[in-house]
PDB file of N, CA and C in Angstrom:
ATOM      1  N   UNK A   1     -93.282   1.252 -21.702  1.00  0.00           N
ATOM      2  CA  UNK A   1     -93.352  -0.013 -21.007  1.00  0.00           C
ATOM      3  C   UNK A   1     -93.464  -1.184 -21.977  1.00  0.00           C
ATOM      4  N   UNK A   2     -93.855  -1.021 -23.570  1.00  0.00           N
ATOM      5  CA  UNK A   2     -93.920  -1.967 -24.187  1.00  0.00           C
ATOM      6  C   UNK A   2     -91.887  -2.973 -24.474  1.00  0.00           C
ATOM      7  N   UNK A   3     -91.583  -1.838 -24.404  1.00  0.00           N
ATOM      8  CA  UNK A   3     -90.205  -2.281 -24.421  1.00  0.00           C
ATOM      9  C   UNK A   3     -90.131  -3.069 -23.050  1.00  0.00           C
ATOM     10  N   UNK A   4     -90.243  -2.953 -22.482  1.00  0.00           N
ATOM     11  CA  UNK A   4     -90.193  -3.631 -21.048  1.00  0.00           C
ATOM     12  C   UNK A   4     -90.617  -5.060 -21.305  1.00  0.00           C
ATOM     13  N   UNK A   5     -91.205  -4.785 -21.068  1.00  0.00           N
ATOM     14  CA  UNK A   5     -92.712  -5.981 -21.271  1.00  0.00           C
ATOM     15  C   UNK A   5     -91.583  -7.009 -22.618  1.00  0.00           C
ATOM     16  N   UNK A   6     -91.519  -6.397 -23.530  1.00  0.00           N
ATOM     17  CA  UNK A   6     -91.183  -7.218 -24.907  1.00  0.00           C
ATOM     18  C   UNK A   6     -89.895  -7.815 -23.950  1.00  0.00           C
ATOM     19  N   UNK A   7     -88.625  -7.221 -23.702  1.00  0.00           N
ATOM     20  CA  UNK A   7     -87.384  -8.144 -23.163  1.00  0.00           C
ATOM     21  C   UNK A   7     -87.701  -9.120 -22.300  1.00  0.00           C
ATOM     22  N   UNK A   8     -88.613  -8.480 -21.190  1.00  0.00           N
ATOM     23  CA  UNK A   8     -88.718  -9.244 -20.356  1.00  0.00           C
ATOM     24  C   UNK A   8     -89.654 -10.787 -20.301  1.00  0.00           C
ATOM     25  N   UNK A   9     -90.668 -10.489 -21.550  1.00  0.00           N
ATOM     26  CA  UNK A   9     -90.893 -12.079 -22.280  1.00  0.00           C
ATOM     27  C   UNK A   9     -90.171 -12.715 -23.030  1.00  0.00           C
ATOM     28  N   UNK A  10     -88.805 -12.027 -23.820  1.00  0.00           N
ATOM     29  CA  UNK A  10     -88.341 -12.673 -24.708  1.00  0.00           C
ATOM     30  C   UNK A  10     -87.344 -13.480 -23.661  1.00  0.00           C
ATOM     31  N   UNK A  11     -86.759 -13.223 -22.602  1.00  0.00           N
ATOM     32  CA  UNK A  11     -86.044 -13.622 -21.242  1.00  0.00           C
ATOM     33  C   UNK A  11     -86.880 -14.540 -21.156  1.00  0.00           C
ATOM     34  N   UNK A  12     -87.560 -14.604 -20.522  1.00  0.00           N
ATOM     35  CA  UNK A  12     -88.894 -15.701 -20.189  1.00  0.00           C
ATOM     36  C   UNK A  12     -88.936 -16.883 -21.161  1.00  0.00           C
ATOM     37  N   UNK A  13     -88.878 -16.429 -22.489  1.00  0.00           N
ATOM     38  CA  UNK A  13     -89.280 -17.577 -23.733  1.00  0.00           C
ATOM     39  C   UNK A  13     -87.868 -18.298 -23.825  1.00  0.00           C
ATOM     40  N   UNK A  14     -86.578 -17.487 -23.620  1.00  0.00           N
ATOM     41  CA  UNK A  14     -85.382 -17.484 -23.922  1.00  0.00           C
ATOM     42  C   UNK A  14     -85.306 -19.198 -22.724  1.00  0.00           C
ATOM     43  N   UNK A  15     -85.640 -18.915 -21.799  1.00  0.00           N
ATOM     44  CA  UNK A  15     -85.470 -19.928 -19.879  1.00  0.00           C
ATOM     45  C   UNK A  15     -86.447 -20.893 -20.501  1.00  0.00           C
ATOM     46  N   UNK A  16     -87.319 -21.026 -21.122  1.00  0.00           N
ATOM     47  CA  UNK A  16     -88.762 -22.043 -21.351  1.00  0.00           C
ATOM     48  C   UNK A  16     -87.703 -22.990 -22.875  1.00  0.00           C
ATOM     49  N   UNK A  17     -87.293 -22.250 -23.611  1.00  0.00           N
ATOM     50  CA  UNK A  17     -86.310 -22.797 -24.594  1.00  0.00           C
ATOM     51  C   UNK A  17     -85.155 -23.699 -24.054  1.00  0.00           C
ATOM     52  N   UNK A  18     -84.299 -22.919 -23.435  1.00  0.00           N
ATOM     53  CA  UNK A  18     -83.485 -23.592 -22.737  1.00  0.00           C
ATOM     54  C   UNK A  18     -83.519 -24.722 -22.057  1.00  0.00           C
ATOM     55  N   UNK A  19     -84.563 -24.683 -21.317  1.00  0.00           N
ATOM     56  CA  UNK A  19     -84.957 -26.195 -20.694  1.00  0.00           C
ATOM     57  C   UNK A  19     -85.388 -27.123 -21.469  1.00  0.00           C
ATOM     58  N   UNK A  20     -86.271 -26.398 -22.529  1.00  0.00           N
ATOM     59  CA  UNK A  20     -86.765 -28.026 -23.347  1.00  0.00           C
ATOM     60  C   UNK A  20     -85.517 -28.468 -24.182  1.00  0.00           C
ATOM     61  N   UNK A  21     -84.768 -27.730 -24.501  1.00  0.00           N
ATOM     62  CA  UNK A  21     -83.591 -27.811 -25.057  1.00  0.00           C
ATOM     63  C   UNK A  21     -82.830 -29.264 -24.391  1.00  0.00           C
ATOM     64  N   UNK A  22     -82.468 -28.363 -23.310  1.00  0.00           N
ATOM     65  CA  UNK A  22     -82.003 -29.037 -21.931  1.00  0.00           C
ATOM     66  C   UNK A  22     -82.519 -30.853 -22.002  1.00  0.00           C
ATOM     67  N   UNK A  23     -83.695 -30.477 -21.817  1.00  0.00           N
ATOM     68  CA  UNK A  23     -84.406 -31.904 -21.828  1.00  0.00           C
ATOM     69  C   UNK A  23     -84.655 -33.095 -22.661  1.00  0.00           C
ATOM     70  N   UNK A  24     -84.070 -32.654 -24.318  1.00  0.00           N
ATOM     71  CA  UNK A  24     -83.905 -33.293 -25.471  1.00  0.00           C
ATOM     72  C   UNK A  24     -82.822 -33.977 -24.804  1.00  0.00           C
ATOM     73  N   UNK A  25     -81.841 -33.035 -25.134  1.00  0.00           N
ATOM     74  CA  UNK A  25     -80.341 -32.939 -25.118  1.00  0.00           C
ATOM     75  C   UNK A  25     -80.278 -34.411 -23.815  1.00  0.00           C
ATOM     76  N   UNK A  26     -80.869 -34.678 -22.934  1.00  0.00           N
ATOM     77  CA  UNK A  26     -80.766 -35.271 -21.800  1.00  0.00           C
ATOM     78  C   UNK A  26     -80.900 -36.835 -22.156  1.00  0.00           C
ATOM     79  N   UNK A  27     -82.236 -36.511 -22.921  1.00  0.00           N
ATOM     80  CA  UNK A  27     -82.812 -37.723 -23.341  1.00  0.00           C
ATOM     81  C   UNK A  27     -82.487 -38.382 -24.811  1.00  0.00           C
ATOM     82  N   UNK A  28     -81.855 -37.574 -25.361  1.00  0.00           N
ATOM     83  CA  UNK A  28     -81.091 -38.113 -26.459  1.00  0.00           C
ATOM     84  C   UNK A  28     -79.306 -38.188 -26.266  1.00  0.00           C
ATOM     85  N   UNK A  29     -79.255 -37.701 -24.897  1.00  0.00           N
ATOM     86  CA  UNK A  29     -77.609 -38.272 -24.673  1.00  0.00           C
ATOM     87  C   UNK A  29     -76.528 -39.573 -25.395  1.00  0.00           C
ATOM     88  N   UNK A  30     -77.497 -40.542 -24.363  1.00  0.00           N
ATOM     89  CA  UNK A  30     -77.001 -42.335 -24.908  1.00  0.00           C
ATOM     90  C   UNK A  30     -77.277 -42.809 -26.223  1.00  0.00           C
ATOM     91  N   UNK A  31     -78.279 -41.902 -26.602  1.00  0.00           N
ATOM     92  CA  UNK A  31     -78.826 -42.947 -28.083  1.00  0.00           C
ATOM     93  C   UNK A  31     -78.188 -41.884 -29.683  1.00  0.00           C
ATOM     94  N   UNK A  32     -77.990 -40.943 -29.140  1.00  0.00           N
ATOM     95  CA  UNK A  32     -78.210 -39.901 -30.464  1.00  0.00           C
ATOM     96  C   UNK A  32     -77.304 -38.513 -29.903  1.00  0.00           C
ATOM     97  N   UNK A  33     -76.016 -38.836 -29.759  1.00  0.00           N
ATOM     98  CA  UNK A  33     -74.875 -37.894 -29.353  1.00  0.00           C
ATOM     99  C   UNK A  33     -74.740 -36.607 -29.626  1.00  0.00           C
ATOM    100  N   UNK A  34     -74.770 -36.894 -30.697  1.00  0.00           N
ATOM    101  CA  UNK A  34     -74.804 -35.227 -31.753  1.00  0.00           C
ATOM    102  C   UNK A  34     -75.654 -34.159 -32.031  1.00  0.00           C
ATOM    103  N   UNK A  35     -77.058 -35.059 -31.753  1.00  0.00           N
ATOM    104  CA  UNK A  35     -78.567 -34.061 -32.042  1.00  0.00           C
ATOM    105  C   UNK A  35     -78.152 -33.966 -30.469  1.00  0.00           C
ATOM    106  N   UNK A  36     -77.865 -34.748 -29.266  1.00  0.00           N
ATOM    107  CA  UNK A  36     -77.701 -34.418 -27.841  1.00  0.00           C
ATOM    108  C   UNK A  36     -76.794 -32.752 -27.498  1.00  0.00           C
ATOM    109  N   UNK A  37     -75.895 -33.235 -27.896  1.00  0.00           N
ATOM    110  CA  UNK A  37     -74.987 -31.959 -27.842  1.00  0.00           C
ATOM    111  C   UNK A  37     -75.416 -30.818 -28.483  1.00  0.00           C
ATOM    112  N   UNK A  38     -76.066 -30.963 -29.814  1.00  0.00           N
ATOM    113  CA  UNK A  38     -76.307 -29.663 -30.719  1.00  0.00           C
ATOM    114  C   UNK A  38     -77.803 -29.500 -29.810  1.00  0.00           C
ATOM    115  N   UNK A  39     -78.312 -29.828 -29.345  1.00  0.00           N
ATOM    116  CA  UNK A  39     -79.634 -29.614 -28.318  1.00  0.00           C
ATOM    117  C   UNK A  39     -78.711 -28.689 -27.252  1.00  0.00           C
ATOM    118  N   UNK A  40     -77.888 -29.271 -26.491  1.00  0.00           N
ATOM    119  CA  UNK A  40     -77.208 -28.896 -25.635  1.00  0.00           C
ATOM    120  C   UNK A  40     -76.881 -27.221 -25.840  1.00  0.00           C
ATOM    121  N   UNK A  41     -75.997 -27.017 -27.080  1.00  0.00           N
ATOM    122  CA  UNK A  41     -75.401 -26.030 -27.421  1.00  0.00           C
ATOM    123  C   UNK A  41     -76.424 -24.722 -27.623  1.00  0.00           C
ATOM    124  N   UNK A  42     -77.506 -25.202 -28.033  1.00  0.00           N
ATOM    125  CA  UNK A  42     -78.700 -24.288 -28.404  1.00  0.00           C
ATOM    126  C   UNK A  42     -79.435 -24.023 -26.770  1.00  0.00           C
ATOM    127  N   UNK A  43     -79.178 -24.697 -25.893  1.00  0.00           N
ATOM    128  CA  UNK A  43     -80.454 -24.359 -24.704  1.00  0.00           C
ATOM    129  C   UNK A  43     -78.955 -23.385 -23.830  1.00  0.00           C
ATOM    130  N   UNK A  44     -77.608 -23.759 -24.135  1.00  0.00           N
ATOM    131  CA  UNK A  44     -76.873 -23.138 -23.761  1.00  0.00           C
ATOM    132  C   UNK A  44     -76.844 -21.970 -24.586  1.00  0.00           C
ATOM    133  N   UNK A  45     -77.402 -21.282 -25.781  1.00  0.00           N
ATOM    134  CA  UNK A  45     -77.275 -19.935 -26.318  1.00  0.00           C
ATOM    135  C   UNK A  45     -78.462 -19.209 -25.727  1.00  0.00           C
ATOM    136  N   UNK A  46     -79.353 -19.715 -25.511  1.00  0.00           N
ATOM    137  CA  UNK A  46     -80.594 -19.475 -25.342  1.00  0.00           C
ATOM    138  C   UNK A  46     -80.504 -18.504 -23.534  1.00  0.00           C
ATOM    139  N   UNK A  47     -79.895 -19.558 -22.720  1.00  0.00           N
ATOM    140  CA  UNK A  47     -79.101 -18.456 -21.568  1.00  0.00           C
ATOM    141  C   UNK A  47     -78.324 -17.465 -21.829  1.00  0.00           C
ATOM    142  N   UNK A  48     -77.358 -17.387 -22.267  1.00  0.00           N
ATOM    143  CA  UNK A  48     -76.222 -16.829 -22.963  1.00  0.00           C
ATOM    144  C   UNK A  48     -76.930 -15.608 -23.433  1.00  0.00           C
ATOM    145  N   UNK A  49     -77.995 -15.686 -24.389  1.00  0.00           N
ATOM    146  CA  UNK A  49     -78.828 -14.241 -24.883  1.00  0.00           C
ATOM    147  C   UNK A  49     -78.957 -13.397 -23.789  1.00  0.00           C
ATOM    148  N   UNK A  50     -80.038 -14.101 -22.503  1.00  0.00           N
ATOM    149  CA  UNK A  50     -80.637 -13.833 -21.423  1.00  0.00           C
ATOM    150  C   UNK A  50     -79.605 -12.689 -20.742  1.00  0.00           C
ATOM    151  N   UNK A  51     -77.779 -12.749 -20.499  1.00  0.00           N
ATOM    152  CA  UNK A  51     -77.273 -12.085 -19.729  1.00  0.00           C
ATOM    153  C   UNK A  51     -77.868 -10.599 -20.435  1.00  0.00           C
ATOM    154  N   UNK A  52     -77.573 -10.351 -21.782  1.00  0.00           N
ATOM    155  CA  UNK A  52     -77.868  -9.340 -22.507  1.00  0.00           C
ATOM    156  C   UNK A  52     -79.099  -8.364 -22.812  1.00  0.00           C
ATOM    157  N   UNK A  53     -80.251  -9.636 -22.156  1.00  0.00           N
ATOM    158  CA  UNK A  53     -81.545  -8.976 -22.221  1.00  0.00           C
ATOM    159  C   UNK A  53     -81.690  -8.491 -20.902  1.00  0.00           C
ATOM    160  N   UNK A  54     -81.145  -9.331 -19.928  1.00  0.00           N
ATOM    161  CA  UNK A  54     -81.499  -8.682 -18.295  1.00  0.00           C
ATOM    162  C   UNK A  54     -80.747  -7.238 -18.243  1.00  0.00           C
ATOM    163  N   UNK A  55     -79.403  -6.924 -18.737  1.00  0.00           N
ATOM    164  CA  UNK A  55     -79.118  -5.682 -18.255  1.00  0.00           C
ATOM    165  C   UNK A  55     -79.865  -4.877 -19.821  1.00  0.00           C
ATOM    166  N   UNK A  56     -80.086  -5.269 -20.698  1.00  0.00           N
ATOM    167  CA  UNK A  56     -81.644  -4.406 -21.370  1.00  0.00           C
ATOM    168  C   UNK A  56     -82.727  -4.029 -20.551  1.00  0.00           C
ATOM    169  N   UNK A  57     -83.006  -4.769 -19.894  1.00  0.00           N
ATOM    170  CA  UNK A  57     -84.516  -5.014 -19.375  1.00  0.00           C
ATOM    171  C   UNK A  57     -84.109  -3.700 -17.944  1.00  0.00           C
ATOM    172  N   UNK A  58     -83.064  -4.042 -17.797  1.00  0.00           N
ATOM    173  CA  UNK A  58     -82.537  -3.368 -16.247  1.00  0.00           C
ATOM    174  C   UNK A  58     -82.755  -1.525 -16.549  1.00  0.00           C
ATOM    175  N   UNK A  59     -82.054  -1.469 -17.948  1.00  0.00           N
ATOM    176  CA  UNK A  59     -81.283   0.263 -18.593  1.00  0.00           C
ATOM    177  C   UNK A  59     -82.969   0.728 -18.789  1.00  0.00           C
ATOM    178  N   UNK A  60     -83.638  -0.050 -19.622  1.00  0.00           N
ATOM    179  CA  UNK A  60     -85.361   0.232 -20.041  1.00  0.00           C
ATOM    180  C   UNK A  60     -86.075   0.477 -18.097  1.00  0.00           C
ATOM    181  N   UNK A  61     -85.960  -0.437 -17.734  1.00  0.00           N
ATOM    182  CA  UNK A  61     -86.665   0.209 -16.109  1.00  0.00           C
ATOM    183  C   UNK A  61     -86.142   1.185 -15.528  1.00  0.00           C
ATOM    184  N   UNK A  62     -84.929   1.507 -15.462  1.00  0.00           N
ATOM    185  CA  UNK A  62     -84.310   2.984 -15.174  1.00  0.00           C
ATOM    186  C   UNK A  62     -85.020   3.993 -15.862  1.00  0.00           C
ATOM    187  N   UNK A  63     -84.477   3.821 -17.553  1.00  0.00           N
ATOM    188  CA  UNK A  63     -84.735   5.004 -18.658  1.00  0.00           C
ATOM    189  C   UNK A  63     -86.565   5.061 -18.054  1.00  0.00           C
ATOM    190  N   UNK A  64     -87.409   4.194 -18.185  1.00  0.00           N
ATOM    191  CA  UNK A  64     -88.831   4.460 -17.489  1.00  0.00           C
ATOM    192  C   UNK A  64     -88.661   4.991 -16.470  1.00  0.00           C
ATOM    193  N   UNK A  65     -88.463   4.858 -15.294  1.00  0.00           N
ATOM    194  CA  UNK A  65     -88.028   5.645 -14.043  1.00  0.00           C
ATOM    195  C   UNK A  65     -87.929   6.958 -14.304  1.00  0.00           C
ATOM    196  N   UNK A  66     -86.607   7.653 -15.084  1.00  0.00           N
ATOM    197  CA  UNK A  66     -86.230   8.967 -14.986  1.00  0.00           C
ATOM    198  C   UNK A  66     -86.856   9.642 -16.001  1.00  0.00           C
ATOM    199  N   UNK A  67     -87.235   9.070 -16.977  1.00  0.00           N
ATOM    200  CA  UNK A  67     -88.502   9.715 -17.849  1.00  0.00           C
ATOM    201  C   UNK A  67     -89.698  10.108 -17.328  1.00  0.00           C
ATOM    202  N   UNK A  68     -90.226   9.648 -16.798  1.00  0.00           N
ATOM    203  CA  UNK A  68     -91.695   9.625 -15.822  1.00  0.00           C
ATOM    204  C   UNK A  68     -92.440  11.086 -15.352  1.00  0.00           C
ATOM    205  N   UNK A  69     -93.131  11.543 -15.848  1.00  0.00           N
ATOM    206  CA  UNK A  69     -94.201  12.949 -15.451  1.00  0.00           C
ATOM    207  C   UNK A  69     -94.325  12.681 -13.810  1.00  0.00           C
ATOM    208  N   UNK A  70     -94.857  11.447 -13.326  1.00  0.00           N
ATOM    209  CA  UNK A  70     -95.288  10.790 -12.149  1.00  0.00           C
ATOM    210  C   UNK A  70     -93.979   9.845 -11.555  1.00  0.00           C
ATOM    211  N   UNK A  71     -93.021  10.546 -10.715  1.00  0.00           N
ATOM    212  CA  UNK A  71     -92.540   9.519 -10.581  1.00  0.00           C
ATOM    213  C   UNK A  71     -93.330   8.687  -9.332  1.00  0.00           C
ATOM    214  N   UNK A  72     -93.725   9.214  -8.557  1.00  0.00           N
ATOM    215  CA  UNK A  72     -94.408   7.772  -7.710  1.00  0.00           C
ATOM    216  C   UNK A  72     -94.676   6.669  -8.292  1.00  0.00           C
ATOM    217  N   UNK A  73     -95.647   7.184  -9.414  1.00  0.00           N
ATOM    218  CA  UNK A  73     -96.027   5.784 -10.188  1.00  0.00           C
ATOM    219  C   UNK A  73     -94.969   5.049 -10.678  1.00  0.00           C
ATOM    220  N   UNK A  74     -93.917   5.768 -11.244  1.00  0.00           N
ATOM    221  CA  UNK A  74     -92.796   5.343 -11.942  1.00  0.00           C
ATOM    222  C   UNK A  74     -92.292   4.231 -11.032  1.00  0.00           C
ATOM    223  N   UNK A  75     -92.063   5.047  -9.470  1.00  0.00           N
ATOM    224  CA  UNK A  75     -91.189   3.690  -9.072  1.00  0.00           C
ATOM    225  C   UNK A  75     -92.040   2.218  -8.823  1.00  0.00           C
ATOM    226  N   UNK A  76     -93.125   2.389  -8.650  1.00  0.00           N
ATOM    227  CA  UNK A  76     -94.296   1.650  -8.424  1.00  0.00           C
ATOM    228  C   UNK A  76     -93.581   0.441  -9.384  1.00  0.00           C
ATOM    229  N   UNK A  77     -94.156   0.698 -10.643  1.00  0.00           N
ATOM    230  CA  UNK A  77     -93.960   0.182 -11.591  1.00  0.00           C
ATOM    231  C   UNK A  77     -92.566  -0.621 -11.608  1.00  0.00           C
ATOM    232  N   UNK A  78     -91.776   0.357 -11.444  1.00  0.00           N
ATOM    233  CA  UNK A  78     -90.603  -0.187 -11.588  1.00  0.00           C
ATOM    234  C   UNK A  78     -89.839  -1.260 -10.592  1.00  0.00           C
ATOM    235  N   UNK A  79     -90.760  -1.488  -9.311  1.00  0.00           N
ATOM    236  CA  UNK A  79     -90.776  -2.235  -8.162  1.00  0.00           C
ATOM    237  C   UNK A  79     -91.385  -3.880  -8.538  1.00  0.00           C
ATOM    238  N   UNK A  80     -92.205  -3.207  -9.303  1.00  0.00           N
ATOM    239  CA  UNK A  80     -93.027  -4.756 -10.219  1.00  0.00           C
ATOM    240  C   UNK A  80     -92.206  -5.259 -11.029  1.00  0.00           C
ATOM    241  N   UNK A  81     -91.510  -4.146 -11.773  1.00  0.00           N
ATOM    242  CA  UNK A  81     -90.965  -5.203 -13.304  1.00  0.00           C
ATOM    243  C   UNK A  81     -89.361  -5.652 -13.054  1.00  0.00           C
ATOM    244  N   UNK A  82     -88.910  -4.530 -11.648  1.00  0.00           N
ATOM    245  CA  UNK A  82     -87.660  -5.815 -11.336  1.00  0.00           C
ATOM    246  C   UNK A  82     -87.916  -6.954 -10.368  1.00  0.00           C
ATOM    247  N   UNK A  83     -89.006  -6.604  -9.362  1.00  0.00           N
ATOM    248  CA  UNK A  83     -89.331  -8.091  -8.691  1.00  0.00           C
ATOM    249  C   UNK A  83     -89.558  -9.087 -10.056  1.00  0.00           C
ATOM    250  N   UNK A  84     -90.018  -9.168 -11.548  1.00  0.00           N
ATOM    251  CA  UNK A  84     -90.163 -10.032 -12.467  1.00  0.00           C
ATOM    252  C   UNK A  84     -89.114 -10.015 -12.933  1.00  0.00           C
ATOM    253  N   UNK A  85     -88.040  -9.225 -13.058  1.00  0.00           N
ATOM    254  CA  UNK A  85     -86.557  -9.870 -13.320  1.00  0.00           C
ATOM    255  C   UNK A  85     -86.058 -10.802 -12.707  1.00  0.00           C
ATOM    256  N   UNK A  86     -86.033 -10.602 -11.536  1.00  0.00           N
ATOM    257  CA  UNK A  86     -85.375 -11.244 -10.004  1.00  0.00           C
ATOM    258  C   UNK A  86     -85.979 -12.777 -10.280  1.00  0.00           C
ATOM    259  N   UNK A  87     -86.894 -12.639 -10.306  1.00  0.00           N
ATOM    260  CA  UNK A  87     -87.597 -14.249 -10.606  1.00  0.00           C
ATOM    261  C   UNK A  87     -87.445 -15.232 -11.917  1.00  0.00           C
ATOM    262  N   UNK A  88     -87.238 -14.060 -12.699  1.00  0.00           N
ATOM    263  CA  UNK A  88     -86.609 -14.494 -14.525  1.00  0.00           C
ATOM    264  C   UNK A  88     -85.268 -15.294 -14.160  1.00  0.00           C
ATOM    265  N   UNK A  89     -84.327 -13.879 -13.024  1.00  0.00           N
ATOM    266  CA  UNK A  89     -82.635 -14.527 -13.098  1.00  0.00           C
ATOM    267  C   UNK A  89     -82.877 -15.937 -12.147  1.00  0.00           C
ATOM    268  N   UNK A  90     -83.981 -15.902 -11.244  1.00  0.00           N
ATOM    269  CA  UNK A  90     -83.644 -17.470 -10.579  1.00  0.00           C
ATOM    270  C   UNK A  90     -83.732 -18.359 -11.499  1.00  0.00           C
ATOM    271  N   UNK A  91     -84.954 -18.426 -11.984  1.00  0.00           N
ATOM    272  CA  UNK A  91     -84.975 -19.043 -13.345  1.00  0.00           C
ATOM    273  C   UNK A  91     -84.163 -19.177 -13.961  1.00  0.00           C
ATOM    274  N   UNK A  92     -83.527 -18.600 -14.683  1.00  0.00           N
ATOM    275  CA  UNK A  92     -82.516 -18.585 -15.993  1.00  0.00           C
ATOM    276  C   UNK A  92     -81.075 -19.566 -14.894  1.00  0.00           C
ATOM    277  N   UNK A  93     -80.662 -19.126 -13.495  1.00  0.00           N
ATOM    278  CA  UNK A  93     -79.891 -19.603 -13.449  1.00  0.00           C
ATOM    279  C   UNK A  93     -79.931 -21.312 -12.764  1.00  0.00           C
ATOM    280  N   UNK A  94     -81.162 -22.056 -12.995  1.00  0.00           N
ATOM    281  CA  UNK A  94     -81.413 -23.089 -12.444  1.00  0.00           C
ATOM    282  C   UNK A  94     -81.748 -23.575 -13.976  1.00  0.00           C
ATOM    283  N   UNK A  95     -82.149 -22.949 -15.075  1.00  0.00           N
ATOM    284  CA  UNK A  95     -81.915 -23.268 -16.342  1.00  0.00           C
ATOM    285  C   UNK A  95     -80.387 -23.901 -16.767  1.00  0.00           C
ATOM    286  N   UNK A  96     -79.915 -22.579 -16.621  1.00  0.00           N
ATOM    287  CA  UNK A  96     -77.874 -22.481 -15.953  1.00  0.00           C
ATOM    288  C   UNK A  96     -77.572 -24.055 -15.716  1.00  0.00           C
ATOM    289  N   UNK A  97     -78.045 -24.223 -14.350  1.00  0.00           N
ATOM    290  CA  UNK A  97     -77.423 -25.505 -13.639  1.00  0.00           C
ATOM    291  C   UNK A  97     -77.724 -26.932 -14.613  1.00  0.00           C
ATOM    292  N   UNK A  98     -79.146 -26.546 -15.143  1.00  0.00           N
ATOM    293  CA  UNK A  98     -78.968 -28.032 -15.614  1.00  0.00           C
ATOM    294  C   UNK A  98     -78.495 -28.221 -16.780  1.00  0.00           C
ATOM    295  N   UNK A  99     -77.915 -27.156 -17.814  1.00  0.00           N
ATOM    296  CA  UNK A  99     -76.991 -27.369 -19.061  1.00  0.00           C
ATOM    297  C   UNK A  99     -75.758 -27.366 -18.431  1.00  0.00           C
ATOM    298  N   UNK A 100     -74.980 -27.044 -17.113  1.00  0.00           N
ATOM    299  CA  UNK A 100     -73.704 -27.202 -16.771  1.00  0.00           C
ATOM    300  C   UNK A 100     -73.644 -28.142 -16.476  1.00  0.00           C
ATOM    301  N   UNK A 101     -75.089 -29.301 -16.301  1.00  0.00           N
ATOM    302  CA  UNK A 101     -74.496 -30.601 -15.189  1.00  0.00           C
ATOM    303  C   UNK A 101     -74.619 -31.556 -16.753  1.00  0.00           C
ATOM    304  N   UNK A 102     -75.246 -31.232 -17.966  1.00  0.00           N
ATOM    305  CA  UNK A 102     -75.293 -32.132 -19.195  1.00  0.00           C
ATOM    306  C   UNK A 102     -73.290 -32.422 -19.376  1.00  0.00           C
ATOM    307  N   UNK A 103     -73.185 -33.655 -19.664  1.00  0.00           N
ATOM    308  CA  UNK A 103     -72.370 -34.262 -19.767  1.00  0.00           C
ATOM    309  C   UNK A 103     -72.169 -35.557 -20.696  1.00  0.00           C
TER     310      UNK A 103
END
């Protein structure tokens, strides 16, 4: 589960990046173009990682699943850490929206 746990914060840190990113990038639009855009480009990699860690995060909650001595517990578990995906991808994709609407 430490593997778990590790993607599924680095997802998390990946969406918290992105936005402040996002939010430079916003506020240095009109005055400072270039640090705007290169802000831009970085809160846009920062999602971009995220597709790669969610289906990580997805293969690691399975591989936990079918490994499991207990599976009851297994799915238990595994009921928790994709309801915290599910909430990561809303996240990440309202992260999404506001580097698609930078202009």
């Amino acid at each position: 589960m430490e593997c778990i746990r590790f993607a599924v914060d680095t997802i998390a840190g990946n969406i918290d990046e992105a936005r402040r990113y996002i939010k430079l990038a916003m506020e240095y639009r009109e005055t400072q173009k270039p640090l705007a855009d290169w802000c831009r480009d970085m809160a846009a990699m920062h999602i971009n990682f995220n597709a790669a860690g969610m289906a990580n995060a997805r293969r690691l909650i399975d591989d936990m699943r079918a490994a499991s001595d207990h599976p009851e517990y297994a799915e238990g578990a595994a009921a928790v850490w994709m309801d915290w995906l599910m909430s990561l991808t809303s996240a990440n994709a309202e992260a999404k929206a506001m580097v698609d609407s930078y202009k």
